[in-house]
N, C-alpha and C. Protein backbone atom coordinates (compact mmCIF):
# COMPACT_ATOMS: atom_id res chain seq x y z
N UNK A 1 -0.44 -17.53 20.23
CA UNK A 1 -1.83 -17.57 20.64
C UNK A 1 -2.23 -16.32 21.38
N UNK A 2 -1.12 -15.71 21.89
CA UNK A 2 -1.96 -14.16 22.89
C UNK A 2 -1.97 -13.08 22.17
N UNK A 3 -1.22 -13.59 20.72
CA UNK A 3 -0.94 -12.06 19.80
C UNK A 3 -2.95 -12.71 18.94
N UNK A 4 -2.81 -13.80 18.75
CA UNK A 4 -4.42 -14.35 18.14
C UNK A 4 -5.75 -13.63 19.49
N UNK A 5 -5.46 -13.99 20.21
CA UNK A 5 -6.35 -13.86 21.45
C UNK A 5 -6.35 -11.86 21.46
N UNK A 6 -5.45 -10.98 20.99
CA UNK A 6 -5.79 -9.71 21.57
C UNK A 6 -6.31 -9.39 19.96
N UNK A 7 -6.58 -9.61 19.18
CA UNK A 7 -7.26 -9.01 17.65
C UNK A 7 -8.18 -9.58 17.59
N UNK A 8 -9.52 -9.06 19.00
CA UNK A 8 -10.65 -8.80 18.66
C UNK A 8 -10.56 -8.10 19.91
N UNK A 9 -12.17 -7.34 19.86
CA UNK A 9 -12.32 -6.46 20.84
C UNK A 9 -12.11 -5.05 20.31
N UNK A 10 -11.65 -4.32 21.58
CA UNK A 10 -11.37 -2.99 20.87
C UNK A 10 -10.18 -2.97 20.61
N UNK A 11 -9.10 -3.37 20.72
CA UNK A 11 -7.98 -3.57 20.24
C UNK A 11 -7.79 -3.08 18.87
N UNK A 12 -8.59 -3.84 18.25
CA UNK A 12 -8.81 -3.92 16.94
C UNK A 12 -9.32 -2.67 16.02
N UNK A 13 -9.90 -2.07 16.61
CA UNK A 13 -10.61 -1.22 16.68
C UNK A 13 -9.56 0.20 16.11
N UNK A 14 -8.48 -0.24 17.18
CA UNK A 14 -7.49 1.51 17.21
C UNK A 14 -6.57 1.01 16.27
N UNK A 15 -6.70 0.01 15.25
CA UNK A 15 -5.61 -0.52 14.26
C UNK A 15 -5.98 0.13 12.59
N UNK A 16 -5.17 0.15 11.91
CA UNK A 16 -5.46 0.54 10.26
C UNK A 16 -5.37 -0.80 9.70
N UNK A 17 -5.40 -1.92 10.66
CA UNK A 17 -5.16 -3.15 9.17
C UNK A 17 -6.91 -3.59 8.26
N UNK A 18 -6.57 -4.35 7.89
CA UNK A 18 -7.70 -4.99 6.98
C UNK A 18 -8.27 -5.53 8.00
N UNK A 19 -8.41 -6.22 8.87
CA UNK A 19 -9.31 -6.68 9.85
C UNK A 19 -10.10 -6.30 10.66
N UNK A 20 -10.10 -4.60 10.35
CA UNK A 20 -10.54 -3.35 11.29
C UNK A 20 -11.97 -3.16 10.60
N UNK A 21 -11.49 -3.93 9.18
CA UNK A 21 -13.18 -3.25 8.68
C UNK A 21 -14.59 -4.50 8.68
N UNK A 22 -13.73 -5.57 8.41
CA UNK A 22 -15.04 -6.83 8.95
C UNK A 22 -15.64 -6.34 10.31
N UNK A 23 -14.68 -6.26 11.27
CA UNK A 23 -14.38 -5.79 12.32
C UNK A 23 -15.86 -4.83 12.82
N UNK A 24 -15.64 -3.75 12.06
CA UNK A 24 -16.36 -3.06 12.21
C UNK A 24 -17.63 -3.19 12.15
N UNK A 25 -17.82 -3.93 10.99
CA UNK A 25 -19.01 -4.45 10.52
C UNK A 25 -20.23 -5.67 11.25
N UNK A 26 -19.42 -5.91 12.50
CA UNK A 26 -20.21 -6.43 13.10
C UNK A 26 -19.44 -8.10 13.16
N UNK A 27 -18.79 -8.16 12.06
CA UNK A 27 -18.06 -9.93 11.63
C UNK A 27 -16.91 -10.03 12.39
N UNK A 28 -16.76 -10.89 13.32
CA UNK A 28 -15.39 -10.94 13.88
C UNK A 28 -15.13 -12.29 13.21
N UNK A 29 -14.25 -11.77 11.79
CA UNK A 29 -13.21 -12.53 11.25
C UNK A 29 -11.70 -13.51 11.94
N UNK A 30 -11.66 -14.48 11.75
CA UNK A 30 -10.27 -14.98 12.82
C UNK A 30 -9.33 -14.32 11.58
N UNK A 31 -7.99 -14.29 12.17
CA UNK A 31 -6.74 -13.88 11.82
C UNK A 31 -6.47 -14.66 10.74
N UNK A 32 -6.81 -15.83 11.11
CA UNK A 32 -6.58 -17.15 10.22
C UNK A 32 -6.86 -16.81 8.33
N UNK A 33 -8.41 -16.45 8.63
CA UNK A 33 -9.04 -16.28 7.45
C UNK A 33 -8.37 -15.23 6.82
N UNK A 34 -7.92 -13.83 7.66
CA UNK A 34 -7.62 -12.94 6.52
C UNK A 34 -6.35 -13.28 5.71
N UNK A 35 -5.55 -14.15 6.93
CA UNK A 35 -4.12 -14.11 6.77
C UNK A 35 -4.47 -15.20 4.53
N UNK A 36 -4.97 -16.25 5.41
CA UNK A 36 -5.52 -17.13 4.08
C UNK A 36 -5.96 -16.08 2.42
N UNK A 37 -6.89 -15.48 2.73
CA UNK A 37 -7.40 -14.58 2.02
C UNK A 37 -6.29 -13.82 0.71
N UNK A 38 -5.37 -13.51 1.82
CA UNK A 38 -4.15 -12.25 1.53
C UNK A 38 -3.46 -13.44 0.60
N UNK A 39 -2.88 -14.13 1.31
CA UNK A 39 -1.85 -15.38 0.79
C UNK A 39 -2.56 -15.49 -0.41
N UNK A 40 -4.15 -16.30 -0.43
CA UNK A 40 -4.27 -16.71 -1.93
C UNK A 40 -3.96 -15.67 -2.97
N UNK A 41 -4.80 -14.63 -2.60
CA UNK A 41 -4.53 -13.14 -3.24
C UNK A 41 -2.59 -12.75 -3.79
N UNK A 42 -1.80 -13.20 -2.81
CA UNK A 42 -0.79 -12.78 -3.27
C UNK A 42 -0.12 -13.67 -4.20
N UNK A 43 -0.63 -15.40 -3.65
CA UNK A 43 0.12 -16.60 -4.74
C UNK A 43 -0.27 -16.01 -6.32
N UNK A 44 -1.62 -16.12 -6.05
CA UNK A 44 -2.27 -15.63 -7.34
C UNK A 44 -1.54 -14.36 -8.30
N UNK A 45 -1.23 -13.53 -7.24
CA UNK A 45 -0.59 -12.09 -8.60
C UNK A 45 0.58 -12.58 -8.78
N UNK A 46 1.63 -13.00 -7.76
CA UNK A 46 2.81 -13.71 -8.24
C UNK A 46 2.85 -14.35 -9.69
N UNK A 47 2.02 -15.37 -9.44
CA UNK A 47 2.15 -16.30 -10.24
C UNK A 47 1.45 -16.00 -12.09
N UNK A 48 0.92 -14.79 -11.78
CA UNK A 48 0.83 -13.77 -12.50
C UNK A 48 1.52 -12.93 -13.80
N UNK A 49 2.73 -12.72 -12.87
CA UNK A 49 4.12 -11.89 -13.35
C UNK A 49 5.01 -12.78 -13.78
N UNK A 50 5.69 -12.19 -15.02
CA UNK A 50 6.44 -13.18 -15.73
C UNK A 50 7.77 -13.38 -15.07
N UNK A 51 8.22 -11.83 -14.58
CA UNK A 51 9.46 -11.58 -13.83
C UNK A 51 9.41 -10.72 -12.92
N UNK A 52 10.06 -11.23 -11.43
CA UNK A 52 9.83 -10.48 -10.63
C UNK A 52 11.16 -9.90 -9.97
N UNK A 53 11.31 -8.38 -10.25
CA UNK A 53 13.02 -8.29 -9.78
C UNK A 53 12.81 -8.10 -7.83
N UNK A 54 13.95 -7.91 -7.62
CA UNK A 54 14.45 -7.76 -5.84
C UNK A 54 13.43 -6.87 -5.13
N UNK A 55 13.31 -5.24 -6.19
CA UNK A 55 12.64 -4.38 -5.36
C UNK A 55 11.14 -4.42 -5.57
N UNK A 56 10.48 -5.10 -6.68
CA UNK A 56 9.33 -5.65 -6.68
C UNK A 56 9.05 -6.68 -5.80
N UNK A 57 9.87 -7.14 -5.55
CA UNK A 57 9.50 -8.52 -4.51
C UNK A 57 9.04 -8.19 -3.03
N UNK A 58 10.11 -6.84 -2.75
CA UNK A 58 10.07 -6.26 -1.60
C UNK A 58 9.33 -5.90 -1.19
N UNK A 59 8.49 -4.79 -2.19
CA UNK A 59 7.03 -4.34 -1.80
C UNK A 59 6.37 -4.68 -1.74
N UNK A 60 5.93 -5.71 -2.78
CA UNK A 60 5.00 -7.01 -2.78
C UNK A 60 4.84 -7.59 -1.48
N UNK A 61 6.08 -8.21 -0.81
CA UNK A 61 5.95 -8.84 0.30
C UNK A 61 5.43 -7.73 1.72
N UNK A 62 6.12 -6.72 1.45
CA UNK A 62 5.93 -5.71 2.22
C UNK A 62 4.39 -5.30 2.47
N UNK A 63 3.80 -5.23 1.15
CA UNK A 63 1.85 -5.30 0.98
C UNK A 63 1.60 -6.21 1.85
N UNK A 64 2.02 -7.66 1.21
CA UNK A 64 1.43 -9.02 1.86
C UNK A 64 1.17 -9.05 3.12
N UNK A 65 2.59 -8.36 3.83
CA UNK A 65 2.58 -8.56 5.01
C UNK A 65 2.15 -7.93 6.33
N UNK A 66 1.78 -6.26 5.44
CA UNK A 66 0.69 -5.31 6.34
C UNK A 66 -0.89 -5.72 5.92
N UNK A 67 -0.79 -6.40 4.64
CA UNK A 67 -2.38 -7.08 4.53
C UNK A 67 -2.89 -8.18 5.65
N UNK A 68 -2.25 -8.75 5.89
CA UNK A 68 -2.35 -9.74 6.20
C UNK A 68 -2.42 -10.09 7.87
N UNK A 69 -1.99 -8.90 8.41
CA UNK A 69 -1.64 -8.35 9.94
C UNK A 69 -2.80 -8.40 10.65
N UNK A 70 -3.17 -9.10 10.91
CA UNK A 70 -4.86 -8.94 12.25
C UNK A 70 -4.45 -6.97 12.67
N UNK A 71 -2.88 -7.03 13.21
CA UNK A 71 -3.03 -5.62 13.95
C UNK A 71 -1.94 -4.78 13.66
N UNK A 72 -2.46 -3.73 12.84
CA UNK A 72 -1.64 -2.94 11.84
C UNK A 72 -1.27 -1.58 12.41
N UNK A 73 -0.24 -1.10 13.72
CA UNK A 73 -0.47 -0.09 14.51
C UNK A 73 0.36 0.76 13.64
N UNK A 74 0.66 2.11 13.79
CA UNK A 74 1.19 3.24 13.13
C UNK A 74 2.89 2.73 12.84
N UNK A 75 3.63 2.51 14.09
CA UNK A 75 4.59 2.07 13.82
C UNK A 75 5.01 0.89 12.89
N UNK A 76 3.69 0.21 12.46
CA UNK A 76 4.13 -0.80 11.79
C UNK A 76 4.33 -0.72 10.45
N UNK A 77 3.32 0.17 10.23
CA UNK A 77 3.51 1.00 9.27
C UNK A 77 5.38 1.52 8.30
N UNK A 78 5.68 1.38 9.45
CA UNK A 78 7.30 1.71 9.04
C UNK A 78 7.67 0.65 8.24
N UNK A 79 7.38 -0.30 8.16
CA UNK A 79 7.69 -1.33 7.34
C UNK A 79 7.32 -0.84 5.87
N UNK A 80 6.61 -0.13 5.47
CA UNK A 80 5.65 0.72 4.22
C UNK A 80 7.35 1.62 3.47
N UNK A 81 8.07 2.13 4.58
CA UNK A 81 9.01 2.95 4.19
C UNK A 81 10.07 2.60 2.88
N UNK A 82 10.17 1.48 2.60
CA UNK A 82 10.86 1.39 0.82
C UNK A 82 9.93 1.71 0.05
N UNK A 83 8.68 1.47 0.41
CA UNK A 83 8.05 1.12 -1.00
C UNK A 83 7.74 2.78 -0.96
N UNK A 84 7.48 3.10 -0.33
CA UNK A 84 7.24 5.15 -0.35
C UNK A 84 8.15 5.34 -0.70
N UNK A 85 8.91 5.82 -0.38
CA UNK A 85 11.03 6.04 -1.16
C UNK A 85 10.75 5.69 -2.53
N UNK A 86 10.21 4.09 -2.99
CA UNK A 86 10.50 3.90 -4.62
C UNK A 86 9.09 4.31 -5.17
N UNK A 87 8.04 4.64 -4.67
CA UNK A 87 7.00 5.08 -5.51
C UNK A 87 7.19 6.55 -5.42
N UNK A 88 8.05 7.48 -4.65
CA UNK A 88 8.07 8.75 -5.32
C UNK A 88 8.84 9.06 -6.19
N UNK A 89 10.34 8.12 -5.76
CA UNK A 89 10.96 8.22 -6.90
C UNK A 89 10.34 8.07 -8.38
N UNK A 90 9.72 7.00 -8.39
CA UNK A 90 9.07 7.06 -9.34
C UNK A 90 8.40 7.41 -10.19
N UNK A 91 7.62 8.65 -9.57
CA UNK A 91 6.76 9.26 -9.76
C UNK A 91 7.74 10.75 -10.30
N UNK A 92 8.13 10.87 -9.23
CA UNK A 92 9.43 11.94 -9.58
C UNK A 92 10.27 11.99 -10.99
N UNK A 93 10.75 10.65 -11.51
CA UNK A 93 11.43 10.43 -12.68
C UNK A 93 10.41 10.40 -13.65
N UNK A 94 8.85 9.75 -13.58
CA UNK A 94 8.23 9.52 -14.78
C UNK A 94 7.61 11.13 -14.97
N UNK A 95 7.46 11.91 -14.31
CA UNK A 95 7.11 13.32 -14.37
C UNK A 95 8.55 13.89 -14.73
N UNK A 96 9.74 13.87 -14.94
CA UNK A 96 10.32 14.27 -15.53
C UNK A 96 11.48 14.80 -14.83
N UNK A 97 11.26 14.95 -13.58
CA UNK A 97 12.12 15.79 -12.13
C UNK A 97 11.82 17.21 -12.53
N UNK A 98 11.26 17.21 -12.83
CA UNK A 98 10.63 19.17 -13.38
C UNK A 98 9.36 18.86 -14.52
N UNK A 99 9.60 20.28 -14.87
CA UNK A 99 8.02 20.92 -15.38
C UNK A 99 8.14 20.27 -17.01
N UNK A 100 9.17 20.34 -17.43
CA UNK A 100 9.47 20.45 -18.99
C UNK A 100 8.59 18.31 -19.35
N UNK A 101 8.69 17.85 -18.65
CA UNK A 101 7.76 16.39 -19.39
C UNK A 101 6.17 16.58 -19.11
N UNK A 102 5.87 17.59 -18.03
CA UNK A 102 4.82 17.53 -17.71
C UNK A 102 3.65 18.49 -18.62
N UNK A 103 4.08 19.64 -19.40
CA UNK A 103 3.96 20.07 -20.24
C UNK A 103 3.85 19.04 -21.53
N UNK A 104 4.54 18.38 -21.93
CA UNK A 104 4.40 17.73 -22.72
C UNK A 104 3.49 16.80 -22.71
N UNK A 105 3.20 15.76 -21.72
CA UNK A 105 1.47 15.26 -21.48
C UNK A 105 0.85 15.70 -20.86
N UNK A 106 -0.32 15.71 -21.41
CA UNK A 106 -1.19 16.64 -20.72
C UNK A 106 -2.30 15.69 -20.44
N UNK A 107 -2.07 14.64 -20.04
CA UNK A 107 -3.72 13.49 -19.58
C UNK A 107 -3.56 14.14 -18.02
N UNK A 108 -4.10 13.81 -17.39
CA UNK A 108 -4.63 14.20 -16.25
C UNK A 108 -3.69 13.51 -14.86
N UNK A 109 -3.75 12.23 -15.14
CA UNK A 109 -2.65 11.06 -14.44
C UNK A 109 -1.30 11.60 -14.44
N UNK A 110 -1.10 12.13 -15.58
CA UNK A 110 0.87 12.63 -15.89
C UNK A 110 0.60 13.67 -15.35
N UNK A 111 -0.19 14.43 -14.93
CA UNK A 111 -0.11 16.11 -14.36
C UNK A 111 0.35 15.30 -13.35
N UNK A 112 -0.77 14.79 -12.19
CA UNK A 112 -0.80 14.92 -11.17
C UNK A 112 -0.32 13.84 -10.29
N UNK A 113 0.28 12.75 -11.58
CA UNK A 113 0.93 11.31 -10.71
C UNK A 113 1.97 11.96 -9.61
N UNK A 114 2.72 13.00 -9.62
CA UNK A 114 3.48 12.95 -8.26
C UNK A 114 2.32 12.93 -6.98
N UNK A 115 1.69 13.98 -7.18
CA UNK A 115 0.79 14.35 -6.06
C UNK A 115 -0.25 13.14 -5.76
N UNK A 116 -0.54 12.43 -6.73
CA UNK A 116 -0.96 11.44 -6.20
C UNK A 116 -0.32 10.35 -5.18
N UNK A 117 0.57 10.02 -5.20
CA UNK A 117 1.82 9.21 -5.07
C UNK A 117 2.05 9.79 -3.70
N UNK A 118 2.05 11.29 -3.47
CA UNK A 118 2.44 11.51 -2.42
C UNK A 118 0.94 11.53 -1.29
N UNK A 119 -0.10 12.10 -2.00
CA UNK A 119 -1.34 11.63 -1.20
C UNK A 119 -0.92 10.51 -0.22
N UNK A 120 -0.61 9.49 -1.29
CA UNK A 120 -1.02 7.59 -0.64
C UNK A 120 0.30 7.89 0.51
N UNK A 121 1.37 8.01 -0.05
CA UNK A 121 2.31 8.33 1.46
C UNK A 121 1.80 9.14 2.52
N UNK A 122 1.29 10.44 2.66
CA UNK A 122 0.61 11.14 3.34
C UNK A 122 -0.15 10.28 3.61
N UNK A 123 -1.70 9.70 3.30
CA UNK A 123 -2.10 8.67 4.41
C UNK A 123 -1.48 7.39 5.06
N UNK A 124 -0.58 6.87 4.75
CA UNK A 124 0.71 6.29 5.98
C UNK A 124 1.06 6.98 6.94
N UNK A 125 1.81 7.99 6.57
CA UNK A 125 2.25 8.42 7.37
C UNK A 125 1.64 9.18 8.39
N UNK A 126 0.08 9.92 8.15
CA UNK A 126 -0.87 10.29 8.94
C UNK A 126 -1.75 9.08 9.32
N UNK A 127 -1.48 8.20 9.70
CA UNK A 127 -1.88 7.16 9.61
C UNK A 127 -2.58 7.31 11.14
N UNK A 128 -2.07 7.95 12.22
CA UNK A 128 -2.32 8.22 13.75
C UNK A 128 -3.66 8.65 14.04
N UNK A 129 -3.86 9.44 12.50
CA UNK A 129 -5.44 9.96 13.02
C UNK A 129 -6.66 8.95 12.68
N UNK A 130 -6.29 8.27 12.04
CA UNK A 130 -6.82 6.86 11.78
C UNK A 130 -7.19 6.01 13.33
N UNK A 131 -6.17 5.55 14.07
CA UNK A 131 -6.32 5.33 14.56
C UNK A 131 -7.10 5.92 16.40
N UNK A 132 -6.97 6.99 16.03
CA UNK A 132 -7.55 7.89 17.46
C UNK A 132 -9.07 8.27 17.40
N UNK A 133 -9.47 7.67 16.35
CA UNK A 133 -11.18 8.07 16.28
C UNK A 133 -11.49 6.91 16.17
N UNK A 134 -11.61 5.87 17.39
CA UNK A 134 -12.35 5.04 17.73
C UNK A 134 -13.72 5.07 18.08
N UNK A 135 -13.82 6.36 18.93
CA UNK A 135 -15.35 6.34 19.66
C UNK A 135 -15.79 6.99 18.32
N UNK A 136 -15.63 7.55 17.06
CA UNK A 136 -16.85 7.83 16.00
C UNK A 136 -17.49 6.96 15.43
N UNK A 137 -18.40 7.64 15.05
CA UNK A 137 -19.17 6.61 14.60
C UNK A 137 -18.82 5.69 13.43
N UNK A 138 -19.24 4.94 12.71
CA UNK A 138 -18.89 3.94 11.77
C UNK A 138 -18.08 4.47 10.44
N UNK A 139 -19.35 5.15 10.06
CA UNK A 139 -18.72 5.64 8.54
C UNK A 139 -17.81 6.55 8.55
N UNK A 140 -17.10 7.14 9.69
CA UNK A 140 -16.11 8.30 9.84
C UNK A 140 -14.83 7.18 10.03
N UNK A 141 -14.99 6.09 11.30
CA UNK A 141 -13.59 5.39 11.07
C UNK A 141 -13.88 4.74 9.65
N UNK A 142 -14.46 4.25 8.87
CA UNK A 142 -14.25 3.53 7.91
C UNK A 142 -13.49 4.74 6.97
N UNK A 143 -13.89 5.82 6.86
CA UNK A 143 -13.42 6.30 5.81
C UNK A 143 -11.79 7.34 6.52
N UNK A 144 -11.34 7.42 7.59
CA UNK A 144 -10.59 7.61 7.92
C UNK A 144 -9.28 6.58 7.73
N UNK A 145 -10.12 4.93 8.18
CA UNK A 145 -8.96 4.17 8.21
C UNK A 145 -8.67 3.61 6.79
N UNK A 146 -9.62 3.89 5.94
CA UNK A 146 -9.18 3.25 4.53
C UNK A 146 -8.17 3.84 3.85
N UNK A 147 -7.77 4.96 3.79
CA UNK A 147 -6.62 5.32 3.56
C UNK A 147 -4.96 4.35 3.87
N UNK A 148 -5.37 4.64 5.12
CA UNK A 148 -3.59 4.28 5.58
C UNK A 148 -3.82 2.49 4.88
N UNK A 149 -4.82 2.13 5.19
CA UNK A 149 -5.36 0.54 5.19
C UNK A 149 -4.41 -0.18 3.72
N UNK A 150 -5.23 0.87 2.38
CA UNK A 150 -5.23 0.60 1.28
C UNK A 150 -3.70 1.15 0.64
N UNK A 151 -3.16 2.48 0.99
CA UNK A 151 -2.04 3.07 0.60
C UNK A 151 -1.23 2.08 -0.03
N UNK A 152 -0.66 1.03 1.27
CA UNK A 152 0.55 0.17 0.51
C UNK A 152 0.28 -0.25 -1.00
N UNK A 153 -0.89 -0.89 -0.59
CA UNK A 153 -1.29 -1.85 -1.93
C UNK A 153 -1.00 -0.73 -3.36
N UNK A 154 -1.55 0.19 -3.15
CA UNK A 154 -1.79 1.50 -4.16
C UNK A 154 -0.47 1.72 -4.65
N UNK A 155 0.09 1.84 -3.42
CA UNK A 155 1.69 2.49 -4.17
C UNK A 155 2.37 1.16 -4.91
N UNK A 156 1.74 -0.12 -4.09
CA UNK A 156 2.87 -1.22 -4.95
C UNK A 156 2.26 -1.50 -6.74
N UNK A 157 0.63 -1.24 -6.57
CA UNK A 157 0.15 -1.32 -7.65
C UNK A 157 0.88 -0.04 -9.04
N UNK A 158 1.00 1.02 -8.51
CA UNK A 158 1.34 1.65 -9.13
C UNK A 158 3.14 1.52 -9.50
N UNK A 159 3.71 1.06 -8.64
CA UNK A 159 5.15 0.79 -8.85
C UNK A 159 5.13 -0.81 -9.98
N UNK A 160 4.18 -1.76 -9.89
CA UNK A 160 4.24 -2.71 -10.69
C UNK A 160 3.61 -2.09 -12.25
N UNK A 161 2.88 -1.03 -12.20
CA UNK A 161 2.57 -0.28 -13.66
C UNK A 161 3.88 -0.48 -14.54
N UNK A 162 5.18 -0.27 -13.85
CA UNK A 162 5.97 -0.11 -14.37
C UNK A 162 6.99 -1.89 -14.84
N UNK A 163 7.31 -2.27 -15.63
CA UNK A 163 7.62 -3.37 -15.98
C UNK A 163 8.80 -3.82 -15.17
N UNK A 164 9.28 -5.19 -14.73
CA UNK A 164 10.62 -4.89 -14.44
C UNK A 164 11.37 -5.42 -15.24
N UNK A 165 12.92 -4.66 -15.62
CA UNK A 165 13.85 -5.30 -16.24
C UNK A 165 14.46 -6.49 -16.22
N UNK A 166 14.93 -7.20 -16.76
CA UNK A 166 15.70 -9.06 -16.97
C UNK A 166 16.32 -8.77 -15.77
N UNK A 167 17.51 -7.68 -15.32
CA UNK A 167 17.56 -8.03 -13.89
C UNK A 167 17.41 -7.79 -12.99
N UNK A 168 16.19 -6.85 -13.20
CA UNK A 168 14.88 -6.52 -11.92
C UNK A 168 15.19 -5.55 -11.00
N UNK A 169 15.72 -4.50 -11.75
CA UNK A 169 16.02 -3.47 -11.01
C UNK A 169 14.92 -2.48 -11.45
N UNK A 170 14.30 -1.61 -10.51
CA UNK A 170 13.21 -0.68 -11.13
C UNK A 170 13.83 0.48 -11.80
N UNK A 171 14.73 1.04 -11.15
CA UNK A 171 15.56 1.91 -11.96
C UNK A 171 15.71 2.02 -13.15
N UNK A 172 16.36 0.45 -13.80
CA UNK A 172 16.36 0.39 -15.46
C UNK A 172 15.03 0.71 -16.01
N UNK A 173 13.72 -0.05 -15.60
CA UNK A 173 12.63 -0.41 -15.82
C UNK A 173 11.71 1.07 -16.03
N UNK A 174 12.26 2.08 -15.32
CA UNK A 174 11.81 3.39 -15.06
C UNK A 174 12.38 4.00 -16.65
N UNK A 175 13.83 4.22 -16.57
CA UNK A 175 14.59 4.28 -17.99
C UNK A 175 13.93 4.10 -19.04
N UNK A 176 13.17 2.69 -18.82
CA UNK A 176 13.06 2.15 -20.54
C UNK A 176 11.59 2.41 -20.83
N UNK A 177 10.67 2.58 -19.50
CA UNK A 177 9.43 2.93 -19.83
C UNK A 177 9.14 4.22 -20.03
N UNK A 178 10.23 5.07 -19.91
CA UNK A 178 10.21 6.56 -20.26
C UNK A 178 10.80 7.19 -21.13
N UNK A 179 11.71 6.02 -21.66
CA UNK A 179 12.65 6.13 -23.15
C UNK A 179 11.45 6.06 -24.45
N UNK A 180 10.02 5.38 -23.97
CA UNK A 180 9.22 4.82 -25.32
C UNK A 180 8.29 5.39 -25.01
């Protein structure tokens, strides 16, 4: 009840979670609702996916569980740290680990999927300046904190692009979607 009782106010305010932006908006949302919100949102994609391996599960839950946070401070953020590790890898292997695959497609996404990938980590991990521009005005924290806010989700979305294998390792799953 005192961790419920301090996510409103300004508290709230110096956080990157999802509750920062009702928040903002004038709506003081309870914890309750977002936490609800997130959950249906996550039963729902679960139940979604035909197969879900270990390190998909991880990030998934890992999303769920910075979504879902009334109060999302920088350090908590550290919890974000697998799923960054497997979305560059990722990004790293489907670009080829060099120049020679990237040459070969030329859509716009295959140029620049590393750098994208690393963007969304870069706003995590700069995630501090997010939080230190409290006294600006509205539309500067909104568009400051949406970054770090949204990142997880982004990188897990983009790590589920990729299928997972029968025994749910992304690794294989990386292999076989780059073998075809």
């Amino acid at each position: 009840e005192e961790m419920l009782a301090r996510t409103s106010g300004d508290l709230v305010s110096g956080t990157v979670s999802l509750h920062r932006f009702p928040y903002l908006l004038g709506f003081h949302l309870s914890p309750f609702w977002l936490f609800s919100l997130v959950a249906l949102a996550t039963v729902w994609w679960v139940r979604r996916l035909p197969t879900m391996g270990p390190a998909h599960l991880l990030c998934f839950a890992t999303t769920a569980a910075l979504a879902s946070s009334p109060l999302v401070w920088v350090h908590t953020l550290l919890l974000a740290l697998p799923l960054q590790v497997l979305a560059v890898q990722l990004a790293w292997s489907r670009w080829g680990g060099g120049r020679q695959s990237a040459t070969r497609d030329t859509s716009l996404w295959r140029r620049w999927e590393p750098a994208f990938v690393l963007l969304a980590v870069a706003a995590i991990q700069l995630a501090k300046g997010a939080t230190a521009i409290a006294e600006a005005p509205l539309l500067i924290q909104w568009f400051a904190a949406l970054p770090p806010a949204l990142a997880p989700a982004l990188l897990t979305l983009y790590l589920f692009r990729c299928r997972p294998s029968p025994n749910g390792h992304l690794a294989q799953a990386r292999l076989q979607a780059t073998a075809t």
